[in-house]
C-alpha atoms as a PDB file:
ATOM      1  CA  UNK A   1     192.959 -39.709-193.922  1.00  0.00           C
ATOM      2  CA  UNK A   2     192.122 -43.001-193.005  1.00  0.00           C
ATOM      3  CA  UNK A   3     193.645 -44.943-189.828  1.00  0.00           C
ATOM      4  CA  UNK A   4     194.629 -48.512-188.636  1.00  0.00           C
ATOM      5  CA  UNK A   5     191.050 -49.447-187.270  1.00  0.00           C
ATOM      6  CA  UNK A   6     192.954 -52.369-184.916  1.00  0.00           C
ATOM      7  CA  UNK A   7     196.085 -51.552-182.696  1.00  0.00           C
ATOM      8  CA  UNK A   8     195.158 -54.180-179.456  1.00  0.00           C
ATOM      9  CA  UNK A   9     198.001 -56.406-181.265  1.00  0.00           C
ATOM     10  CA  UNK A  10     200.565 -53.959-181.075  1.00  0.00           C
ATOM     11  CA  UNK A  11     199.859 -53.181-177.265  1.00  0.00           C
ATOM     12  CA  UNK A  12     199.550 -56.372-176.003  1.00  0.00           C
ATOM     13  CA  UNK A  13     202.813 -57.454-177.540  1.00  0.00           C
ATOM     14  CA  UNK A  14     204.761 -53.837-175.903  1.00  0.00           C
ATOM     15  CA  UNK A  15     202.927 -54.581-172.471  1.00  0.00           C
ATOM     16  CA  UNK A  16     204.375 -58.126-172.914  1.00  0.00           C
ATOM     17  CA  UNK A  17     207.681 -57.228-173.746  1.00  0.00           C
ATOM     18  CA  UNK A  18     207.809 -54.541-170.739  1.00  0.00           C
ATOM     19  CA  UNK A  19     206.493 -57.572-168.390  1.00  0.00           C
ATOM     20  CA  UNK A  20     209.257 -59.669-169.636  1.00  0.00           C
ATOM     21  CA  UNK A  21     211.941 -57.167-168.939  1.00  0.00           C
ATOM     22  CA  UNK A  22     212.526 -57.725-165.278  1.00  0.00           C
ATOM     23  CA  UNK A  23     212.410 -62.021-165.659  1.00  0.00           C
ATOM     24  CA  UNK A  24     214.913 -61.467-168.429  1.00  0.00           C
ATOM     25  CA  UNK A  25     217.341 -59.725-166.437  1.00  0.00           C
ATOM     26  CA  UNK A  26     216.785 -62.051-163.313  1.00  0.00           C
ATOM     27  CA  UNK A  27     217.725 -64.935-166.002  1.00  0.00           C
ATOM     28  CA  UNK A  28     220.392 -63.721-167.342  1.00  0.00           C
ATOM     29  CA  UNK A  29     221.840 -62.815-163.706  1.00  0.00           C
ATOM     30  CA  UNK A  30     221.100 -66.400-162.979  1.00  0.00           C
ATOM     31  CA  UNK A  31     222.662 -68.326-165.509  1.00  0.00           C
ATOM     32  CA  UNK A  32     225.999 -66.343-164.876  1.00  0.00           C
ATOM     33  CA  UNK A  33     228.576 -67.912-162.307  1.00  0.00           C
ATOM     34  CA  UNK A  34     227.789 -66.760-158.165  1.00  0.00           C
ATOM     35  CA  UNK A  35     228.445 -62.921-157.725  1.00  0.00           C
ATOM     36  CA  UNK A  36     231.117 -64.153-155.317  1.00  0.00           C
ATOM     37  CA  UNK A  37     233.296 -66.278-157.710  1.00  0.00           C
ATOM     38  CA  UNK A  38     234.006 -62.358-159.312  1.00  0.00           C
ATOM     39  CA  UNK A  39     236.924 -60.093-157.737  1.00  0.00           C
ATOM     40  CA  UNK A  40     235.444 -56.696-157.439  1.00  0.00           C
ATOM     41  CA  UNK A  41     237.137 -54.107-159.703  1.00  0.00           C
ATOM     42  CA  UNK A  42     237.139 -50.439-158.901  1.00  0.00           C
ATOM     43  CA  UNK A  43     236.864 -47.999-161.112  1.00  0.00           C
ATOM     44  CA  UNK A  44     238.515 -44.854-161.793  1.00  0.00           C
ATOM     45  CA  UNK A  45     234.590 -43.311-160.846  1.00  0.00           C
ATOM     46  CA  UNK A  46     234.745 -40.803-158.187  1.00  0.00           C
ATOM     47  CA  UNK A  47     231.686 -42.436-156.420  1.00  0.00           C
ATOM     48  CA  UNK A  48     234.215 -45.559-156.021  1.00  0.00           C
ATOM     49  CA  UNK A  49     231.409 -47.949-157.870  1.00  0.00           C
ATOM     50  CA  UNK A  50     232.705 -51.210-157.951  1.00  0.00           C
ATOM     51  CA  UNK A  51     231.790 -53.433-161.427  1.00  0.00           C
ATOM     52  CA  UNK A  52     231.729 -56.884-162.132  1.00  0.00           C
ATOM     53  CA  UNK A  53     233.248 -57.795-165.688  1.00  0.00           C
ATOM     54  CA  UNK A  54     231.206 -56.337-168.497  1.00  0.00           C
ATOM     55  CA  UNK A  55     230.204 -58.992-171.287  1.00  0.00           C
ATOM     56  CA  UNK A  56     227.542 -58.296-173.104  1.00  0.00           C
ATOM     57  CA  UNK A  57     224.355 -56.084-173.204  1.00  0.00           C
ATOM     58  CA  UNK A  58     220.286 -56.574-173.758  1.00  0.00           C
ATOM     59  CA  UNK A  59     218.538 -53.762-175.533  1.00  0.00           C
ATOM     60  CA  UNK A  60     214.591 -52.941-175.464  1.00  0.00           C
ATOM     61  CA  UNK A  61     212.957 -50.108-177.780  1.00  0.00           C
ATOM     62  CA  UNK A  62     209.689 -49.032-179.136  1.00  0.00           C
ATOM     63  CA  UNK A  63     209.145 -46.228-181.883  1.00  0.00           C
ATOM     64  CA  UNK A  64     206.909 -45.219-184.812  1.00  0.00           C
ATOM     65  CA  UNK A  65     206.801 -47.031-187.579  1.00  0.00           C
ATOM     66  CA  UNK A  66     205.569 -47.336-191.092  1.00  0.00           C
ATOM     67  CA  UNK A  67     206.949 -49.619-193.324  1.00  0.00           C
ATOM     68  CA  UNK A  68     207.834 -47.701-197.134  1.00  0.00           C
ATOM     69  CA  UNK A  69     205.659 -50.367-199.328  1.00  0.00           C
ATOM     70  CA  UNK A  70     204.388 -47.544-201.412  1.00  0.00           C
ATOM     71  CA  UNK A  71     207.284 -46.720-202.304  1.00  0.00           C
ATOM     72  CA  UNK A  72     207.666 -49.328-205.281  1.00  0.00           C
ATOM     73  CA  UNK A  73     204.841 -48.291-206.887  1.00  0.00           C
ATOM     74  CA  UNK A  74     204.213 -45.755-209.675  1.00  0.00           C
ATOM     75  CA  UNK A  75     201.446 -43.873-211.164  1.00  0.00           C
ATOM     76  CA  UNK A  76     200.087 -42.876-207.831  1.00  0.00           C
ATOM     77  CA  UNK A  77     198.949 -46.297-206.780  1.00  0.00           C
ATOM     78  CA  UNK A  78     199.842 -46.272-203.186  1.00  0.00           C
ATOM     79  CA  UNK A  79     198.048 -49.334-201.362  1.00  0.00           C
ATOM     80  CA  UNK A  80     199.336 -49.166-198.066  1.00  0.00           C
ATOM     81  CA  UNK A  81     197.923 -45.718-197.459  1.00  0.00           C
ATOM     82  CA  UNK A  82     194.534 -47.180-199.136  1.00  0.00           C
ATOM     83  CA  UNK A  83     194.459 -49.965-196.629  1.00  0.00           C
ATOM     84  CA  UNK A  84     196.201 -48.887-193.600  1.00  0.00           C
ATOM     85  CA  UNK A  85     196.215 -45.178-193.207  1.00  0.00           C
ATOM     86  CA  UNK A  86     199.350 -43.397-193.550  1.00  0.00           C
ATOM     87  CA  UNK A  87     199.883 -42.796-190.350  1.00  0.00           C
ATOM     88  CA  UNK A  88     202.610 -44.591-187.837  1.00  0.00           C
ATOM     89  CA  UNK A  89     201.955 -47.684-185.660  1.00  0.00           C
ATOM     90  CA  UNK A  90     204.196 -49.556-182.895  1.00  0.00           C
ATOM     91  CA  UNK A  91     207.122 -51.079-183.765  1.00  0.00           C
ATOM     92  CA  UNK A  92     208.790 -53.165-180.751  1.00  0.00           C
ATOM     93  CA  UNK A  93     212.324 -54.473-180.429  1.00  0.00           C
ATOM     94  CA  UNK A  94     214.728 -55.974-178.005  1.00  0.00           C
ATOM     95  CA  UNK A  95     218.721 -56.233-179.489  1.00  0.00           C
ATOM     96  CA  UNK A  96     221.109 -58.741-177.504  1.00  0.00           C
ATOM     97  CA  UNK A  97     225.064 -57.485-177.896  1.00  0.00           C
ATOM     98  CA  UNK A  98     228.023 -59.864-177.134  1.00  0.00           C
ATOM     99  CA  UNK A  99     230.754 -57.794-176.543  1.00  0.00           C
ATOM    100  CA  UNK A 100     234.259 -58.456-177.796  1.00  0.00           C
ATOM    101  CA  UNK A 101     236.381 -55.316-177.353  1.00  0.00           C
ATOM    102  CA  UNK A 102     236.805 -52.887-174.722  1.00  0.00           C
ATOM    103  CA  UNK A 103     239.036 -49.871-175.248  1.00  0.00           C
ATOM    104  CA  UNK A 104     238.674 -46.660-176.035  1.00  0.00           C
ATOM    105  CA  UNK A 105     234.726 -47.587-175.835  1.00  0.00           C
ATOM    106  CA  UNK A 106     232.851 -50.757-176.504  1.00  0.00           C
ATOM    107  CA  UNK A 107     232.318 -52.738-180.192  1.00  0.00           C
ATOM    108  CA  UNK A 108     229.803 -55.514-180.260  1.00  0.00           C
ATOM    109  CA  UNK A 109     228.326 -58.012-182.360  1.00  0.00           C
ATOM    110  CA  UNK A 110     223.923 -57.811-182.139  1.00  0.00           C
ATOM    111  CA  UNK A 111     221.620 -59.666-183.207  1.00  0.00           C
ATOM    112  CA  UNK A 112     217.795 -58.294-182.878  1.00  0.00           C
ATOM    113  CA  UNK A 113     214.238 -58.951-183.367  1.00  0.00           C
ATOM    114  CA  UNK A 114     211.156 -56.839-183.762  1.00  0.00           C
ATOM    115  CA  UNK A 115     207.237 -56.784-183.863  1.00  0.00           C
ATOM    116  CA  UNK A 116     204.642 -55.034-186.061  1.00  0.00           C
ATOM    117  CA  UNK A 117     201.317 -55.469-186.630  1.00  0.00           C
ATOM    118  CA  UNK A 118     198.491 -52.751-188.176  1.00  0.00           C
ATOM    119  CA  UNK A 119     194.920 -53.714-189.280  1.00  0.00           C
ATOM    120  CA  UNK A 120     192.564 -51.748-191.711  1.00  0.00           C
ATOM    121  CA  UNK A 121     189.641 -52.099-194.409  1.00  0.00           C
ATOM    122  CA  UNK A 122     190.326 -51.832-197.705  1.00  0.00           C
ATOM    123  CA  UNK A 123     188.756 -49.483-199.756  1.00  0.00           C
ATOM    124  CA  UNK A 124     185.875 -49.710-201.989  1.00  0.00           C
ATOM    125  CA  UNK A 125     186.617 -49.890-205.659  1.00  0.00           C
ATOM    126  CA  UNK A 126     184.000 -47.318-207.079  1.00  0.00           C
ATOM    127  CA  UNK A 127     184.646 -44.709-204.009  1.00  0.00           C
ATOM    128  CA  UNK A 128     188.337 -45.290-202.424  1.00  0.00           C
ATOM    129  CA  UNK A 129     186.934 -42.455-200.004  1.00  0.00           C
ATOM    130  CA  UNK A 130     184.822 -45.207-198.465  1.00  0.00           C
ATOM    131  CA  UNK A 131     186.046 -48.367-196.869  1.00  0.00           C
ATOM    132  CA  UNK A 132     184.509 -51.770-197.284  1.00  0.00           C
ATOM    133  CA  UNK A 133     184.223 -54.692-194.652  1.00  0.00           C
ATOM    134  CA  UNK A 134     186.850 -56.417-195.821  1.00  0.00           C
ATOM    135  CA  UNK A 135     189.218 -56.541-193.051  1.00  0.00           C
ATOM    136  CA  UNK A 136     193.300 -57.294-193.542  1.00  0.00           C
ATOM    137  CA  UNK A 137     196.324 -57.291-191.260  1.00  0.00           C
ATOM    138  CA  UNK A 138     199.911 -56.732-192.139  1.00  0.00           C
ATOM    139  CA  UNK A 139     202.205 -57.962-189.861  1.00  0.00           C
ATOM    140  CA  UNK A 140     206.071 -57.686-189.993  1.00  0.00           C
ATOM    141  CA  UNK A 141     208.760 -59.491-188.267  1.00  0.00           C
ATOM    142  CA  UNK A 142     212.576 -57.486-188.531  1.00  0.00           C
ATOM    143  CA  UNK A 143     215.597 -59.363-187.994  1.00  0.00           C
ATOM    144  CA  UNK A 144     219.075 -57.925-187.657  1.00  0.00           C
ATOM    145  CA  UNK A 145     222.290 -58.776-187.350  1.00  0.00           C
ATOM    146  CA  UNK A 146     224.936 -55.152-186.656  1.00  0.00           C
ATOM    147  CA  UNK A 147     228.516 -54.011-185.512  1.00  0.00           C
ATOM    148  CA  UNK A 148     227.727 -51.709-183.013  1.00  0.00           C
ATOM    149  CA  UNK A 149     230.294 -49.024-181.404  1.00  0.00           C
ATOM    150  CA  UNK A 150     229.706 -47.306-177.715  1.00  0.00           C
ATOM    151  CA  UNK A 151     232.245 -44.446-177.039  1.00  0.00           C
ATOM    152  CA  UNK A 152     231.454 -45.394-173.122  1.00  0.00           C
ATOM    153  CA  UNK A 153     235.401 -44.380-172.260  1.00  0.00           C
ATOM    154  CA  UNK A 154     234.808 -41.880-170.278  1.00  0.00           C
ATOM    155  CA  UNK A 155     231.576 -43.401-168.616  1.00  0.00           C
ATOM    156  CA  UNK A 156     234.361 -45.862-167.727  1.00  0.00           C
ATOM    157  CA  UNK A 157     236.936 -43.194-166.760  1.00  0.00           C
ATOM    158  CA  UNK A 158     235.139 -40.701-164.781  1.00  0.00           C
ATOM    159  CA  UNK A 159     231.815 -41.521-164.838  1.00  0.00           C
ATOM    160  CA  UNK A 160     230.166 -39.344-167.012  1.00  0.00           C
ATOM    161  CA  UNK A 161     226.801 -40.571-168.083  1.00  0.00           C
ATOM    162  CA  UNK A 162     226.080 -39.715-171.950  1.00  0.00           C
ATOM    163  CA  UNK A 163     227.290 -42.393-174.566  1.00  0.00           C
ATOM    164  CA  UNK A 164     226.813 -41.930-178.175  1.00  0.00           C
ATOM    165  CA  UNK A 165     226.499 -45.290-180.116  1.00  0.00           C
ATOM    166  CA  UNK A 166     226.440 -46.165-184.051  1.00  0.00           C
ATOM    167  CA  UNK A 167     225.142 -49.072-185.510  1.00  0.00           C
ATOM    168  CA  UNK A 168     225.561 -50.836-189.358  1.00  0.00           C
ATOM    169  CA  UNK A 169     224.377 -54.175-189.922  1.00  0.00           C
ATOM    170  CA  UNK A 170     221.791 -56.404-192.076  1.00  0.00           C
ATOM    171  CA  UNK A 171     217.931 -57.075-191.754  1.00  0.00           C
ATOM    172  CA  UNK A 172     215.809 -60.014-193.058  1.00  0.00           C
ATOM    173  CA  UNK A 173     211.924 -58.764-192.444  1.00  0.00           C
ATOM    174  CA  UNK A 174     208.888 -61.613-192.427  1.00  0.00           C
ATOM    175  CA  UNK A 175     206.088 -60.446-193.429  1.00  0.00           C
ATOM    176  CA  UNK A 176     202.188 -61.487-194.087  1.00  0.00           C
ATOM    177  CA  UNK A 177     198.643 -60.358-194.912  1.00  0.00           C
ATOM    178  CA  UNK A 178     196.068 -62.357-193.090  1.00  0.00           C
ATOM    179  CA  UNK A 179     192.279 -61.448-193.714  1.00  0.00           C
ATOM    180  CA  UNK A 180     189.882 -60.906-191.165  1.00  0.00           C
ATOM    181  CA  UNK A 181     190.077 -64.536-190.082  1.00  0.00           C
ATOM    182  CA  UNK A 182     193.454 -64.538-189.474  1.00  0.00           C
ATOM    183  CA  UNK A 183     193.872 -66.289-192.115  1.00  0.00           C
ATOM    184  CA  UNK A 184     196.491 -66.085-194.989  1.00  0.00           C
ATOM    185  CA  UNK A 185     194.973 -63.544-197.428  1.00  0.00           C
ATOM    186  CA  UNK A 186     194.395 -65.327-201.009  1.00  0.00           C
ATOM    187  CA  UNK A 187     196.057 -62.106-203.465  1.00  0.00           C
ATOM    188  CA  UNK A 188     195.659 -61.986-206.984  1.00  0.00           C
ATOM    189  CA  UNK A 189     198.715 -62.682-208.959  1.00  0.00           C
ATOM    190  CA  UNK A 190     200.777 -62.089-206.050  1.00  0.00           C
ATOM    191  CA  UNK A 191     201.806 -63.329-202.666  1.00  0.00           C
ATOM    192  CA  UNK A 192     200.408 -62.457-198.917  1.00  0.00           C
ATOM    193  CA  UNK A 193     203.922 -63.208-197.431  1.00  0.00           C
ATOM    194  CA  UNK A 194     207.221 -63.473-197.986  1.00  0.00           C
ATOM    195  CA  UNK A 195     210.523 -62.117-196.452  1.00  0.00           C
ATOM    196  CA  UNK A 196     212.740 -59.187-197.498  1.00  0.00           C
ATOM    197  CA  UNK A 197     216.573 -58.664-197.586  1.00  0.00           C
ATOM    198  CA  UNK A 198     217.811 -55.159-196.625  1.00  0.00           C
ATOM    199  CA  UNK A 199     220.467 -53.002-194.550  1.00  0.00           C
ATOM    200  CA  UNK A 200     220.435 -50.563-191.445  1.00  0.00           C
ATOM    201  CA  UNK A 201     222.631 -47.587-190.276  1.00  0.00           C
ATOM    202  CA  UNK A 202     221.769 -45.536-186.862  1.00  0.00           C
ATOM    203  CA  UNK A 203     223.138 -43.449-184.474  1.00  0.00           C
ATOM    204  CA  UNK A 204     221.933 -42.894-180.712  1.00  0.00           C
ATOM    205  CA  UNK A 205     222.590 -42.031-177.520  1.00  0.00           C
ATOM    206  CA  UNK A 206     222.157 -43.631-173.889  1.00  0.00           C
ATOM    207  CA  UNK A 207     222.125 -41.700-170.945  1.00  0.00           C
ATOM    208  CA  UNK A 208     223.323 -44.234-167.969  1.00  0.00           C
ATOM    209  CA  UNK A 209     220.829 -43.906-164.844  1.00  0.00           C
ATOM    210  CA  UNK A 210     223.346 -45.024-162.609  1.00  0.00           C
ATOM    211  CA  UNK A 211     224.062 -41.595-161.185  1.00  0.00           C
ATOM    212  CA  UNK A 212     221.021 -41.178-159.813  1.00  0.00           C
ATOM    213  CA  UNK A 213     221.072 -43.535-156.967  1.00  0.00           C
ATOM    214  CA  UNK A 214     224.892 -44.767-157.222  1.00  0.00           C
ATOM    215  CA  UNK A 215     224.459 -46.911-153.774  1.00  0.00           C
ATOM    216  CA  UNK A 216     221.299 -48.890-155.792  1.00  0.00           C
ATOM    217  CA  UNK A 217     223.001 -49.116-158.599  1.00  0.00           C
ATOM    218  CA  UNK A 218     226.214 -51.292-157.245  1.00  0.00           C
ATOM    219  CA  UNK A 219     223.138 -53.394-155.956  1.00  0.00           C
ATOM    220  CA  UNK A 220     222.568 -53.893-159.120  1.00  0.00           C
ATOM    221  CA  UNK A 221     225.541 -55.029-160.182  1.00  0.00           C
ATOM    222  CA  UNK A 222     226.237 -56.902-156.626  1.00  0.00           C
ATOM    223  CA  UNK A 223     223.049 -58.932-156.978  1.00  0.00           C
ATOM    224  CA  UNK A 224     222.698 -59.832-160.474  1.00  0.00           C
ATOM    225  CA  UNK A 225     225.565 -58.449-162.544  1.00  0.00           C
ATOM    226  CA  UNK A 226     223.820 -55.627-163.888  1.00  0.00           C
ATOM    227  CA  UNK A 227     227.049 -53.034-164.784  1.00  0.00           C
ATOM    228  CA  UNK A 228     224.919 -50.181-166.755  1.00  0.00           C
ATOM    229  CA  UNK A 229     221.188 -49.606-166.651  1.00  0.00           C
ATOM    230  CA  UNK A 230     220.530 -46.748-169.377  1.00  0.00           C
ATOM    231  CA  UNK A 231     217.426 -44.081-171.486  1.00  0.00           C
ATOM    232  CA  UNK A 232     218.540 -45.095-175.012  1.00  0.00           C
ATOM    233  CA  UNK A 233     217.692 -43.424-177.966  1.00  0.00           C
ATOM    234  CA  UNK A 234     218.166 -43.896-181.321  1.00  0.00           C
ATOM    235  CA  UNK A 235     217.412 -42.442-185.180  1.00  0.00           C
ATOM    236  CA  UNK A 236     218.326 -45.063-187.745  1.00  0.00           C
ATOM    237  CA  UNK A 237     217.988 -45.460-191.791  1.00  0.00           C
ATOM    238  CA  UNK A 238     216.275 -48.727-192.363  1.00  0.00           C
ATOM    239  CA  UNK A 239     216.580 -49.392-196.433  1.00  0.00           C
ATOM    240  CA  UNK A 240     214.795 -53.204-196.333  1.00  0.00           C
ATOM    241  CA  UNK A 241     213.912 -53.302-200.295  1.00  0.00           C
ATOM    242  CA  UNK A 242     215.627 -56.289-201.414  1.00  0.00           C
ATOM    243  CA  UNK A 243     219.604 -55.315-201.533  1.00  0.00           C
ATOM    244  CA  UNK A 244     218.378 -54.638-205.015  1.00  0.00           C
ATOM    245  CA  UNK A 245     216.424 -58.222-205.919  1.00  0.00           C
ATOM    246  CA  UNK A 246     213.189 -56.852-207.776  1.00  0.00           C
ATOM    247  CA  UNK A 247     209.564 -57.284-206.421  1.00  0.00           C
ATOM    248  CA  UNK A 248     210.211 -57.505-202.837  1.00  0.00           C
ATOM    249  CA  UNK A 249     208.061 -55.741-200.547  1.00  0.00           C
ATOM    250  CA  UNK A 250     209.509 -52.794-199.245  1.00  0.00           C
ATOM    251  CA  UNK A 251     210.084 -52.393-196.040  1.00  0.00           C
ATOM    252  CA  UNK A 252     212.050 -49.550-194.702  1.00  0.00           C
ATOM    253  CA  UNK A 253     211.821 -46.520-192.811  1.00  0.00           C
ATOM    254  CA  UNK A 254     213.319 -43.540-191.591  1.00  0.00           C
ATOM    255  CA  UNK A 255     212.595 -43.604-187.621  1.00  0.00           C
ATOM    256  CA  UNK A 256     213.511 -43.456-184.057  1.00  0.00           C
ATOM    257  CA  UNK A 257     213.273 -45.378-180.906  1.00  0.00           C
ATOM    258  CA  UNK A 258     213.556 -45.426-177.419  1.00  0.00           C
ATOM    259  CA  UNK A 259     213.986 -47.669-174.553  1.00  0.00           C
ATOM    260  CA  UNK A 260     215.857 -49.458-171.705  1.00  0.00           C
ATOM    261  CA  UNK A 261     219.726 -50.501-171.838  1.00  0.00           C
ATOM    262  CA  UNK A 262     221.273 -53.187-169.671  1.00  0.00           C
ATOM    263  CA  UNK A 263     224.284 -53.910-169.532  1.00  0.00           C
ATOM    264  CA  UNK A 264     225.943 -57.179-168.093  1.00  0.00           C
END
């Protein structure tokens, strides 16, 4: 079994996006109005938690990934494994929600970006046991717009800290081959990038770290506005193959993720 010989992209861009994390949320305190021009509401929460008003939500994740492009072909041709292993690699992705109901649980409108990136050799034509020196990188860029659903009622009500989620929505996924030069890869009778149309369903779950340290967390809020800091995790069913346009390059994947949940 062969593996991605390069994965330094893939860190540096999750030890960026971890790095970024903390400015983010500092920004998006900032640009709100002064934590003073807000009249405290208190919850029914036995720990008497006050909350500022709750408008919209920032999502980071990271999971396994491996894109289904060997799926579309037949008679056992299957060059993704050839080139890249079949293994999984990093996939990173932050999700910003704008909130526009709030009963009986939360529905928002998202719109979210990811990062992928594997590297490998392709194989040589006599013995595809053997790789050559020929170097090539796939790298894929998800975008996705979804309706997503928190049942956080009785987070709201009583303070209990698990809330399930579901998610349905749209993707658009960049993608290119670049040779060992970084460089747009020249293929035969066929293109080295190109974007593909698909759709996404997932369910998850968040469990809200405010109840460990309920004093910090109204700090939180206090200070910058943060309502909800959260573990999320999530399993979704990513089918980006085209919304059935023929030769696109498949995408999709059955995977999970898990991350950090802020909510504002």
């Amino acid at each position: 079994m062969r593996r991605a010989r390069s994965r330094s992209g893939v860190r540096d861009v999750a030890a960026l996006a971890l790095a970024m994390t903390p400015a983010l949320i500092l920004l998006l305190g900032a640009v709100r109005p002064a934590r003073a021009d807000y009249t405290l509401q208190q919850s029914n929460q036995p720990t008497g938690h006050y909350h500022s008003p709750q408008d919209f939500a920032v999502q980071v994740t990271f999971g396994p990934y491996r894109p289904d492009v060997d799926s579309e072909f037949s008679s056992g041709r299957h060059p993704y494994a050839d080139y890249f292993g079949d293994g999984r690699n990093l996939l990173s992705q932050a999700q910003f929600d704008y909130q526009v109901f709030h009963k009986l649980g939360t529905a928002a409108v998202g719109l979210g970006a990811g990062y992928f990136r594997v590297s490998g050799f392709s194989p040589v034509a006599s013995n595809p046991a053997l790789t050559s020196g020929d170097k090539s990188t796939l790298t894929v860029v998800p975008v996705s717009l979804s309706a997503v659903y928190r049942f956080d009622y009785y987070l709201e009500r009583d303070g209990f800290p698990i809330v399930p989620h579901a998610k349905l929505g749209l993707d658009w996924a960049y993608w290119q081959i670049t040779d060992g030069n970084g460089e747009i890869a020249r293929a035969a009778g066929g293109r080295a990038r190109g974007g593909t149309l698909g759709w996404h369903g997932a369910l998850g779950v968040a469990l809200v770290l405010d109840f460990l340290d309920p004093m910090a967390a109204r700090d939180f809020d206090v200070e910058l506005g943060v309502n909800h800091t959260a573990l999320v995790f999530e399993f979704g069913h990513y089918d980006i193959s085209g919304l059935g346009r023929a030769n696109r390059l498949h995408l999709g994947d059955n995977t999970w993720t898990l991350g950090l949940l802020f909510e504002f």
